[in-house]
C-alpha atoms as a PDB file:
ATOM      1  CA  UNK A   1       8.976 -22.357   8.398  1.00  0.00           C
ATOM      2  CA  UNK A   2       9.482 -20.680   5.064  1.00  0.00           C
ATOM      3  CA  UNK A   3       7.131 -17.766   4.558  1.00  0.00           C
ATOM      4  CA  UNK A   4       6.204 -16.377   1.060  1.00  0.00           C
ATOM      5  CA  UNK A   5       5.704 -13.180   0.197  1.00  0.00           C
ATOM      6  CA  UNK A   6       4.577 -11.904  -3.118  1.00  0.00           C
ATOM      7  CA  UNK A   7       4.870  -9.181  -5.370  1.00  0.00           C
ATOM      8  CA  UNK A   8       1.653  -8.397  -7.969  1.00  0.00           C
ATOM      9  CA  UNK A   9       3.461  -8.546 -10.983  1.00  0.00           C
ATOM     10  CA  UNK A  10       0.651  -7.485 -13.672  1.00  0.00           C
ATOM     11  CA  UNK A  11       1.755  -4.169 -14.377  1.00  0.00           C
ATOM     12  CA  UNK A  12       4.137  -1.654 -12.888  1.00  0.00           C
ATOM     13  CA  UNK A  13       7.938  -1.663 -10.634  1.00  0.00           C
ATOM     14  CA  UNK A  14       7.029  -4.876  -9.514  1.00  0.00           C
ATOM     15  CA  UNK A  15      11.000  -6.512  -9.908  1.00  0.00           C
ATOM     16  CA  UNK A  16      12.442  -3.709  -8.157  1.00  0.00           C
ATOM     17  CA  UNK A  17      10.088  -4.711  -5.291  1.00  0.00           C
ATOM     18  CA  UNK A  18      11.517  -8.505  -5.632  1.00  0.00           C
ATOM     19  CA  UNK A  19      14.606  -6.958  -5.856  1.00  0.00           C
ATOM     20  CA  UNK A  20      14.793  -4.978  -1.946  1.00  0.00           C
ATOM     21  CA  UNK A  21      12.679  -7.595  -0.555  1.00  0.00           C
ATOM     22  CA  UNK A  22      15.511 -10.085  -1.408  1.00  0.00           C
ATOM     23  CA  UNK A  23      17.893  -7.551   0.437  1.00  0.00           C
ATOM     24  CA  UNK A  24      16.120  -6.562   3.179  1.00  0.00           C
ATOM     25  CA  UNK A  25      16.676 -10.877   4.140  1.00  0.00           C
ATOM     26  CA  UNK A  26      20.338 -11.078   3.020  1.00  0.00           C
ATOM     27  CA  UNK A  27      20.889 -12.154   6.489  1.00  0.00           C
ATOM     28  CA  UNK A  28      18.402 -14.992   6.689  1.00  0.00           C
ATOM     29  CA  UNK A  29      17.618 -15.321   3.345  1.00  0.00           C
ATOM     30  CA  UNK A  30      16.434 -19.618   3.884  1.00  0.00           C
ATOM     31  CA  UNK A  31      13.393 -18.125   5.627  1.00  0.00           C
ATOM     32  CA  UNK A  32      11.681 -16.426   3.071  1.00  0.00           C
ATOM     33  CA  UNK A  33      10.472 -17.005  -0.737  1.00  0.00           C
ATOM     34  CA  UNK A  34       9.754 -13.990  -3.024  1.00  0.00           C
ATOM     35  CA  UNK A  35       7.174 -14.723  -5.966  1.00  0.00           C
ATOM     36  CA  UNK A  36       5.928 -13.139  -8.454  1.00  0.00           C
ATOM     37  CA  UNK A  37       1.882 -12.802  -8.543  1.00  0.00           C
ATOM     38  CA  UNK A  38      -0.051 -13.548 -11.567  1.00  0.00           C
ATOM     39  CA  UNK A  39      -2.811 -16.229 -10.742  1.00  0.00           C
ATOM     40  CA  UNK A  40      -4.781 -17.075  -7.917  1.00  0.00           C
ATOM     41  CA  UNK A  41      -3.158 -19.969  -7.253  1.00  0.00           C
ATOM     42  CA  UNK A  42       0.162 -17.918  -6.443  1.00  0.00           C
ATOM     43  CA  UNK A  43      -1.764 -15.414  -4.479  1.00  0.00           C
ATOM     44  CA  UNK A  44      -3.314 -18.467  -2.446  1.00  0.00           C
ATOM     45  CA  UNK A  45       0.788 -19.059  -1.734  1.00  0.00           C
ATOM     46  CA  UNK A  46       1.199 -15.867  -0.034  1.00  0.00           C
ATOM     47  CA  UNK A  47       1.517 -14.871   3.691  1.00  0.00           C
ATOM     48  CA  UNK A  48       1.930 -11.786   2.370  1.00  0.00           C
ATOM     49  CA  UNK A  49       1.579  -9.540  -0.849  1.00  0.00           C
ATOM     50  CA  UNK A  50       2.773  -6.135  -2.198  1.00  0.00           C
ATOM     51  CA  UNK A  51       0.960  -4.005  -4.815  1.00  0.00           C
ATOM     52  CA  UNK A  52       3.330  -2.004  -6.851  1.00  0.00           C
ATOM     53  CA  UNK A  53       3.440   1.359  -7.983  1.00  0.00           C
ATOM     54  CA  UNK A  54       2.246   1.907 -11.932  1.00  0.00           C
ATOM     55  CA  UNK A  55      -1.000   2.529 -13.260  1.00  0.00           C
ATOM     56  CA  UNK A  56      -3.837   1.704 -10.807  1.00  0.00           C
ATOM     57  CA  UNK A  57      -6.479   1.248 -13.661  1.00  0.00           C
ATOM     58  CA  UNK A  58      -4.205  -0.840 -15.940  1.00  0.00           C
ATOM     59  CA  UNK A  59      -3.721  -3.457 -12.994  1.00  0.00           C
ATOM     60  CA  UNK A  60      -7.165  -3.733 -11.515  1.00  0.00           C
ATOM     61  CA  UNK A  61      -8.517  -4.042 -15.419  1.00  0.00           C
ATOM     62  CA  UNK A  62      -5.494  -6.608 -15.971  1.00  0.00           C
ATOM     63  CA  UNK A  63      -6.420  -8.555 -12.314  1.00  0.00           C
ATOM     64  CA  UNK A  64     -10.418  -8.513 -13.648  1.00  0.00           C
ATOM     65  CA  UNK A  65      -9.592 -10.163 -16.793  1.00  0.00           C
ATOM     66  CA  UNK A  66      -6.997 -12.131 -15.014  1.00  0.00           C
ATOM     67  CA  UNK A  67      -9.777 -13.837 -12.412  1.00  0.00           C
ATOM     68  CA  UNK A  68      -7.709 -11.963  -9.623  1.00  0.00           C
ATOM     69  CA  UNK A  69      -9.590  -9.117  -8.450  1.00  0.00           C
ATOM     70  CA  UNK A  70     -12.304 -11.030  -6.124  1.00  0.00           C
ATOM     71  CA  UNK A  71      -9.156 -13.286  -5.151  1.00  0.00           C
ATOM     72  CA  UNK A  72      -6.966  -9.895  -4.079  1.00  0.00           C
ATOM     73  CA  UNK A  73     -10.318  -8.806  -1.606  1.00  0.00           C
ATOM     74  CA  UNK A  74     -10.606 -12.010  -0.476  1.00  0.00           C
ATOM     75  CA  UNK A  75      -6.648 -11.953   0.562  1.00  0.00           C
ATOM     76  CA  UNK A  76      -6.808  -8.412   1.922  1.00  0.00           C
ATOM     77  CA  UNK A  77     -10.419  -8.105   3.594  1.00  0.00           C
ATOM     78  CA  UNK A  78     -11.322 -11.436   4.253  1.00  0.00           C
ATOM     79  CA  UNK A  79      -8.326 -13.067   4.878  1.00  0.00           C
ATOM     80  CA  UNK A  80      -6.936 -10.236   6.204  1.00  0.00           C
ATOM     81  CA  UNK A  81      -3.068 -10.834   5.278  1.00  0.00           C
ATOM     82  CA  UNK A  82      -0.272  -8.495   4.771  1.00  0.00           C
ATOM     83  CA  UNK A  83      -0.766  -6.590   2.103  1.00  0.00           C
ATOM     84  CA  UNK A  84       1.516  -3.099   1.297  1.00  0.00           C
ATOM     85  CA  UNK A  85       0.522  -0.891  -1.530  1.00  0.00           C
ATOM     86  CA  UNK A  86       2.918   2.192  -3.051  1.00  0.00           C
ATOM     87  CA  UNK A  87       1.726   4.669  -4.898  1.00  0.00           C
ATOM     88  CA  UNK A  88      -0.852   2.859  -7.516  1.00  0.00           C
ATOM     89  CA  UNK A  89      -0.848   0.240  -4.722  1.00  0.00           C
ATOM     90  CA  UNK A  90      -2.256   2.478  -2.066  1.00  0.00           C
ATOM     91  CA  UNK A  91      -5.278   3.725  -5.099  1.00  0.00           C
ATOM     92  CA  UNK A  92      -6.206   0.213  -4.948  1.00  0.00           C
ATOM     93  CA  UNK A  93      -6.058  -0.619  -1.487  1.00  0.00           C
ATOM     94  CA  UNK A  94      -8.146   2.781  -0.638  1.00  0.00           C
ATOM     95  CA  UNK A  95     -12.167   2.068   0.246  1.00  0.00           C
ATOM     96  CA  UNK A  96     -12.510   5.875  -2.120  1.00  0.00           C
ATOM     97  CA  UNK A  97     -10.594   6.779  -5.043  1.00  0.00           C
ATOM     98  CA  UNK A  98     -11.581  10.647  -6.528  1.00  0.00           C
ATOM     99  CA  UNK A  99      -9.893  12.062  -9.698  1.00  0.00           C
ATOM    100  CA  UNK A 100     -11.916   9.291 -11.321  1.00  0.00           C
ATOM    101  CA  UNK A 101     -15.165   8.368 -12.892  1.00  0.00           C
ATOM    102  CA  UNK A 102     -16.994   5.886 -11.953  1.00  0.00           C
ATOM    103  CA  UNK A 103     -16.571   2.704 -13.628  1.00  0.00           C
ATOM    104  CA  UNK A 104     -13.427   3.375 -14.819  1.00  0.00           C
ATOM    105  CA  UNK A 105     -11.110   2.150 -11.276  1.00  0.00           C
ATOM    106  CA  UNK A 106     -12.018  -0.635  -9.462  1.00  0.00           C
ATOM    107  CA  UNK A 107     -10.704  -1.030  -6.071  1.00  0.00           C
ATOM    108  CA  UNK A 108      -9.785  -3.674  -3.470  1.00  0.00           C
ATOM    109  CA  UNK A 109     -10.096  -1.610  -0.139  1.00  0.00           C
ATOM    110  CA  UNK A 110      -8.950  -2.429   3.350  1.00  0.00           C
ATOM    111  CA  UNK A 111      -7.763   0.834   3.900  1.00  0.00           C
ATOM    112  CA  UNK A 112     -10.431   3.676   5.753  1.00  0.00           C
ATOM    113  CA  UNK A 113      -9.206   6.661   3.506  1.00  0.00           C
ATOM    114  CA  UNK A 114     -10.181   9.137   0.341  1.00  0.00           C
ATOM    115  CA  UNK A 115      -7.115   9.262  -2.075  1.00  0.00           C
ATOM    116  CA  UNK A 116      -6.797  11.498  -4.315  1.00  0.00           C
ATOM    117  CA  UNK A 117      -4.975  10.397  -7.478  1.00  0.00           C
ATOM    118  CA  UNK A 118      -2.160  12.501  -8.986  1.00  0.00           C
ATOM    119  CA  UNK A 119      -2.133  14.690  -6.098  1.00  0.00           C
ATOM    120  CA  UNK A 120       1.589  15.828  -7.157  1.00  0.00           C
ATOM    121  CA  UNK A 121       0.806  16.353 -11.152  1.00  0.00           C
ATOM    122  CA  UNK A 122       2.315  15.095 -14.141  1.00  0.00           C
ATOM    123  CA  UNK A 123       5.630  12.781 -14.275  1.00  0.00           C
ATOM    124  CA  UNK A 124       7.526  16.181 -15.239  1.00  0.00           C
ATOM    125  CA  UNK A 125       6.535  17.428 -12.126  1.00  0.00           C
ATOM    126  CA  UNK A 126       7.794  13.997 -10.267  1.00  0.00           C
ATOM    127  CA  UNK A 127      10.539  14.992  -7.016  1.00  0.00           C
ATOM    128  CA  UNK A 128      12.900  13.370  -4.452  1.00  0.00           C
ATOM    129  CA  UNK A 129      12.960  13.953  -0.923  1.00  0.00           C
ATOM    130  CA  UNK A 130      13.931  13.429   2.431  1.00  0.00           C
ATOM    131  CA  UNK A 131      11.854  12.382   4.559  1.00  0.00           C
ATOM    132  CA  UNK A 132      11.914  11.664   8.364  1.00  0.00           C
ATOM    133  CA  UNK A 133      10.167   8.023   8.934  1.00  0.00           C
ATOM    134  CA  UNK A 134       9.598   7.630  12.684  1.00  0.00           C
ATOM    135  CA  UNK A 135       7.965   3.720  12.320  1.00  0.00           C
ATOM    136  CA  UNK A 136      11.582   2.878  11.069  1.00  0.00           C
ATOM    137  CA  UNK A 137      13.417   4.069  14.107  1.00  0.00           C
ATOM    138  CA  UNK A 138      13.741   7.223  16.041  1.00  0.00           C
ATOM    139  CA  UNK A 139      17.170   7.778  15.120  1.00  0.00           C
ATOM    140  CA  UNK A 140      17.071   6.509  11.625  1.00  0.00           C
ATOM    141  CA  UNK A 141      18.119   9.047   9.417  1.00  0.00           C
ATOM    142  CA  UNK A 142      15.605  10.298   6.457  1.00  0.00           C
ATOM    143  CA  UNK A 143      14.604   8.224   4.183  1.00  0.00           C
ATOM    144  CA  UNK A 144      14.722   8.856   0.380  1.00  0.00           C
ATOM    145  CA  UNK A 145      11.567   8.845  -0.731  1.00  0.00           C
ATOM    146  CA  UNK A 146      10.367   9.205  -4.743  1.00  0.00           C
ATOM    147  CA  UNK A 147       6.985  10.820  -5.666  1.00  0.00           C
ATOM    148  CA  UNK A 148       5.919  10.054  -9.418  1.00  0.00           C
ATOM    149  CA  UNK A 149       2.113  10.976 -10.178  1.00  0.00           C
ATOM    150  CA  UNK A 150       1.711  10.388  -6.744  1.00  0.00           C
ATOM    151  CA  UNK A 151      -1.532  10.101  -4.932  1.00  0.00           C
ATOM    152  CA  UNK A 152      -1.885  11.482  -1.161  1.00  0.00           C
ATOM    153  CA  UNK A 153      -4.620  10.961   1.290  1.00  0.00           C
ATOM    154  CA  UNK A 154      -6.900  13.023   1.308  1.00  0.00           C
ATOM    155  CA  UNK A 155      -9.587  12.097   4.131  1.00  0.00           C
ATOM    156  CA  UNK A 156      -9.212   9.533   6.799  1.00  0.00           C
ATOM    157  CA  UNK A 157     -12.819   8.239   7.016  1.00  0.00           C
ATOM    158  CA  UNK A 158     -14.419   6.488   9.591  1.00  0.00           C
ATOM    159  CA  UNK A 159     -14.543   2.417   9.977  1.00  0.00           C
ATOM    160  CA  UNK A 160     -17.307   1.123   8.357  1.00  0.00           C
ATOM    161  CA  UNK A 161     -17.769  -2.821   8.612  1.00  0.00           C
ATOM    162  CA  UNK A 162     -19.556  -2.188   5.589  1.00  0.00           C
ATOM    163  CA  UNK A 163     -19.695  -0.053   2.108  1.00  0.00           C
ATOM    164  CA  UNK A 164     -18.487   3.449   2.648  1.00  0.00           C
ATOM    165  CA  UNK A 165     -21.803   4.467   2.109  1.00  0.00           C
ATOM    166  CA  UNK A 166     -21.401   8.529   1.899  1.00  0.00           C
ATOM    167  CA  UNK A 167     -18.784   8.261  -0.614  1.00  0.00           C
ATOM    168  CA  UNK A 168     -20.633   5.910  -3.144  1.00  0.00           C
ATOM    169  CA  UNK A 169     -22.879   9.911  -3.105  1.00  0.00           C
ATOM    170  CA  UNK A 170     -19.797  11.920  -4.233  1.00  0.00           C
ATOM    171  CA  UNK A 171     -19.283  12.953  -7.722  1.00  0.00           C
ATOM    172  CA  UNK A 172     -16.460  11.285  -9.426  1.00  0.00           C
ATOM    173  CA  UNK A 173     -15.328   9.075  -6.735  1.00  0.00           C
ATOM    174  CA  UNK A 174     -15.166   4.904  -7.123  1.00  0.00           C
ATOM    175  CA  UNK A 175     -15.681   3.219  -4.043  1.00  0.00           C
ATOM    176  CA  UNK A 176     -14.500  -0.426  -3.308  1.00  0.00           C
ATOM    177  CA  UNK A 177     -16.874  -3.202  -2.441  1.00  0.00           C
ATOM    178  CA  UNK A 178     -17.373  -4.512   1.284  1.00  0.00           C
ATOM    179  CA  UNK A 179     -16.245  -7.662   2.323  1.00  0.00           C
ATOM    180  CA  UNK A 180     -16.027  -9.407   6.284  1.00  0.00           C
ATOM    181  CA  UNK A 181     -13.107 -10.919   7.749  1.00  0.00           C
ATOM    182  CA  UNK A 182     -13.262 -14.596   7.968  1.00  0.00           C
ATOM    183  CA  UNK A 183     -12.913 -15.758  11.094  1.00  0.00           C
ATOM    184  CA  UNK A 184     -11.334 -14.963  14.474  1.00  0.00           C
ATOM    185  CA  UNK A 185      -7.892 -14.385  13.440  1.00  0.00           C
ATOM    186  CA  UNK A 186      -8.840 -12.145  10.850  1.00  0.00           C
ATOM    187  CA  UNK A 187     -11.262 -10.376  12.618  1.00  0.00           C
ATOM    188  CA  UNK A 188      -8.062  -9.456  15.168  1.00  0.00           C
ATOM    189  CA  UNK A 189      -5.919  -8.475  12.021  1.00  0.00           C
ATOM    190  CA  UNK A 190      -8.278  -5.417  11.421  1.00  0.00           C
ATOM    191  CA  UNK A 191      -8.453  -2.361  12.914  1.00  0.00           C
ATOM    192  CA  UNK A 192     -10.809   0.443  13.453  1.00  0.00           C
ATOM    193  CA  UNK A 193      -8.956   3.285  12.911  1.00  0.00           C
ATOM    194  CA  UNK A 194      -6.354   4.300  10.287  1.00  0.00           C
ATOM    195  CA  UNK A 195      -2.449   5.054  11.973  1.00  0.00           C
ATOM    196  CA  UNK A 196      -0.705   8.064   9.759  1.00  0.00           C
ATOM    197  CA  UNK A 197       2.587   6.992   9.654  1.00  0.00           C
ATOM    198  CA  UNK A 198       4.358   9.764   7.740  1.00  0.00           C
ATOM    199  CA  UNK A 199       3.408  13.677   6.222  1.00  0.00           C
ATOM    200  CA  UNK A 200       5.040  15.665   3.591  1.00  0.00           C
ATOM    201  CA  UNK A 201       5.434  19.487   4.795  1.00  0.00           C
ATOM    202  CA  UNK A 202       2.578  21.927   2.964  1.00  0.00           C
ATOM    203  CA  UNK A 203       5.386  24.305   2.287  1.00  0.00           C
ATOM    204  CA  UNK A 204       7.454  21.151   0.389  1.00  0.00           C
ATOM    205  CA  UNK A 205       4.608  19.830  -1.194  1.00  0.00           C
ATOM    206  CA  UNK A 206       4.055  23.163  -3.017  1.00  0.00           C
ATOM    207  CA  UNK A 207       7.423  23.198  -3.532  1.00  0.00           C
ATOM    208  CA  UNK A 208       7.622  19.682  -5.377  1.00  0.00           C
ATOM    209  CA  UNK A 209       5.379  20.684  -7.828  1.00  0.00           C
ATOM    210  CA  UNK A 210       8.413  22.843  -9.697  1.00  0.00           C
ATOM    211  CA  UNK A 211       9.752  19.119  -9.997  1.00  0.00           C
ATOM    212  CA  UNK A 212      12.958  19.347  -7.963  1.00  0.00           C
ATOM    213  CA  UNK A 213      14.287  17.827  -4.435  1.00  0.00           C
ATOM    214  CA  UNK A 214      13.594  19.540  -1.401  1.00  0.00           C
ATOM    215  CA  UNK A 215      13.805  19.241   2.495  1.00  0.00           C
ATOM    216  CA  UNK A 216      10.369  19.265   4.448  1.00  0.00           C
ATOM    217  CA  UNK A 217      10.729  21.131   7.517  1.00  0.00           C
ATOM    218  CA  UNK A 218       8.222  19.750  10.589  1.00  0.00           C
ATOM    219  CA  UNK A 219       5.023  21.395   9.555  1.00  0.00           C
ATOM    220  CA  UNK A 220       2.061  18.609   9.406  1.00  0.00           C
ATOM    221  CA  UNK A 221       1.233  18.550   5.531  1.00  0.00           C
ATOM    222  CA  UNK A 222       0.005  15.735   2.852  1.00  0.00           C
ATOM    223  CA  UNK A 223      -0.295  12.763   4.657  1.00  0.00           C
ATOM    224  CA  UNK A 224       1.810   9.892   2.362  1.00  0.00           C
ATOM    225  CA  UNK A 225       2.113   6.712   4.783  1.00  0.00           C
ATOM    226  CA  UNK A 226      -0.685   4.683   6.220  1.00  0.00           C
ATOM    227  CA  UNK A 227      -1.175   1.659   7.894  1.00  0.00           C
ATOM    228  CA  UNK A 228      -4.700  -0.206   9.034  1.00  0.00           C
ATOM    229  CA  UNK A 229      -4.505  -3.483  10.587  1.00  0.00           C
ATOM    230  CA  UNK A 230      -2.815  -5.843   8.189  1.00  0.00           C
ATOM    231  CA  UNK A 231      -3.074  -3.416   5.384  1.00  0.00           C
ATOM    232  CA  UNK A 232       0.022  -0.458   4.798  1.00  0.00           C
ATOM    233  CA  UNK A 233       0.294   2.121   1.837  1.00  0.00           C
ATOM    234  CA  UNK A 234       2.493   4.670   0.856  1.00  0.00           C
ATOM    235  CA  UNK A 235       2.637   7.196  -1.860  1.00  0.00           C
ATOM    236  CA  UNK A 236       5.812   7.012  -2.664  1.00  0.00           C
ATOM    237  CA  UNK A 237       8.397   4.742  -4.510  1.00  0.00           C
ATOM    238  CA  UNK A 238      10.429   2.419  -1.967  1.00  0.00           C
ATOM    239  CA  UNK A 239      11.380   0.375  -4.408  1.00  0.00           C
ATOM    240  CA  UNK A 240      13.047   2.770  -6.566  1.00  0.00           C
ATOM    241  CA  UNK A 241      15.337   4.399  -3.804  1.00  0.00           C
ATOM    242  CA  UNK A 242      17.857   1.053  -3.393  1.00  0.00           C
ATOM    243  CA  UNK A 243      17.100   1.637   0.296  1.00  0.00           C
ATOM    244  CA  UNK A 244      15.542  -1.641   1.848  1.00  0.00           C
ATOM    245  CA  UNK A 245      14.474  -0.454   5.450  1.00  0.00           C
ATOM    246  CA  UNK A 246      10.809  -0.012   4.966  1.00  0.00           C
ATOM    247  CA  UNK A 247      11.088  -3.492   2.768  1.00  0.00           C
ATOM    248  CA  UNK A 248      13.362  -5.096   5.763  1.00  0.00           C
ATOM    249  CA  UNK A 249      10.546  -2.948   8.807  1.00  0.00           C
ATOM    250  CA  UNK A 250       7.333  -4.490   6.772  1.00  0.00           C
ATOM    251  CA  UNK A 251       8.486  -8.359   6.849  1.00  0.00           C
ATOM    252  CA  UNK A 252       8.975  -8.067  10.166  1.00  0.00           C
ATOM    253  CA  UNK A 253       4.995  -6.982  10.428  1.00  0.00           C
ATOM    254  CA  UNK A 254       4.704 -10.077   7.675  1.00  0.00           C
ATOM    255  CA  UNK A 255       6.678 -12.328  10.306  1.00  0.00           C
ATOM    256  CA  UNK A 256       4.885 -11.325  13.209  1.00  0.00           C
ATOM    257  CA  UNK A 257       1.405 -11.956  11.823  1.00  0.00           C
ATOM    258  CA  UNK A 258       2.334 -15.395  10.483  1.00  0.00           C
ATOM    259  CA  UNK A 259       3.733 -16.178  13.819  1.00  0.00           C
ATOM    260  CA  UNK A 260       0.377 -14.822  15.170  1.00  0.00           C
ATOM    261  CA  UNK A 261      -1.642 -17.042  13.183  1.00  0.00           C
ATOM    262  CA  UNK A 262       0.253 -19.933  13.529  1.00  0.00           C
ATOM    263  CA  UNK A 263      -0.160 -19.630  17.340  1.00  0.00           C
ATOM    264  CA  UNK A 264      -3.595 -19.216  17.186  1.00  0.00           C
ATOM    265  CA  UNK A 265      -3.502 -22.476  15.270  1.00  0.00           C
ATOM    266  CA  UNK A 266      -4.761 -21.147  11.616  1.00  0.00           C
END
């Protein structure tokens, strides 16, 4: 069985995402098809969907006006499908955005956390480095990972089947809408807890802010990967290293949950 994944192409590095997808399966390439998203009715093709980085507001305006946005909960909260976000991708799959006023960012959600947007700075002030990524392997070496106006995550909040309800009270903070799994199978895609997958060093974070590489030593610091149930963020820019392992690590999550569902008979 052919499974489709799809990249939200409204706004943003959305071919380079095409682009290391189609890598990460040179291998087995006949079992996959890579879309581009732009209507509901190619969303309602996906098994599975990335949000790419760009500018968080300019997409969820463009997915409004496009009849998307209500579609894209539905496929991440209700459906509860695949879905990775990087950089403006994790802003939009965040239940709280701050560094924003309120009206101005609408959100999808699935993912318990606070982000704070342009946590690094200005796109002077973007930075490579390497980082060690333990979900990829313990003896893969670091990966390259690009920060441009990059958010971080700020608070890990705690599962609410509902609204985040005590950060619809804090000042300049948008929070995204609640929505209930489906059924069964989605219910098991969820989880209650959110899994930090990777943290950039305090003393490199500081660093990065002078705008040049640098080499995070093991002190816990900004926390920069994420992962909830079906739903996985990270801050940085995957698809602009050339490096397809996170690409080639999350279709095997895609793979898993199709196989998952399709057992289960949905």
């Amino acid at each position: 069985m052919t499974v489709t994944v799809g990249v939200l192409a409204l706004q943003g590095a959305f071919i380079e995402h095409v682009h290391l997808l189609k890598k990460a399966v040179e291998q087995d390439a006949s079992d996959w098809d890579f879309i581009e998203v732009r209507t509901p009715e190619e969303l309602a093709r996906c098994d599975g969907l990335v949000l790419p980085g760009g500018e968080s507001t300019t997409m969820s305006l463009v997915a409004a006006r496009s009849n998307l946005l209500e579609p894209l909960r539905d496929f991440v909260k209700v459906l509860r499908k695949p879905t990775w976000g990087t950089c403006a991708g994790l802003i939009l799959l965040a239940e709280s955005a701050n560094r924003t006023k309120k009206g101005g960012q609408e959100l999808i959600g699935g993912l318990d956390v606070r982000v704070n947007r342009n946590h690094f700075g200005r796109q002077t002030e973007s930075f490579q480095a390497p980082l060690d990524l333990p979900f990829l392997g313990e003896t893969e070496p670091p990966f390259p990972t690009v920060f441009i106006r990059a958010p971080i995550v700020e608070c890990i909040l705690p599962h609410q089947k509902g609204v985040q309800v005590d950060e619809v009270e804090r000042e300049d903070t948008v929070v995204a809408p609640s929505r209930q799994a489906k059924d069964a199978v989605a219910e098991a895609a969820t989880a209650d807890s959110v899994e930090v997958l990777a943290t950039l060093s305090g003393p490199a974070a500081r660093i990065a802010t002078q705008g040049r590489s640098i080499s995070p030593n093991e002190e816990l610091g900004d926390v920069v990967a994420v992962r909830q149930g079906n739903v996985f963020g990270t801050s940085f820019h995957p698809e602009l290293t050339g490096d397809a392992r996170i690409h080639a690590w999350w279709l095997r999550q895609v793979q898993a949950a199709v196989n998952k569902r399709k057992k289960l008979g949905q």
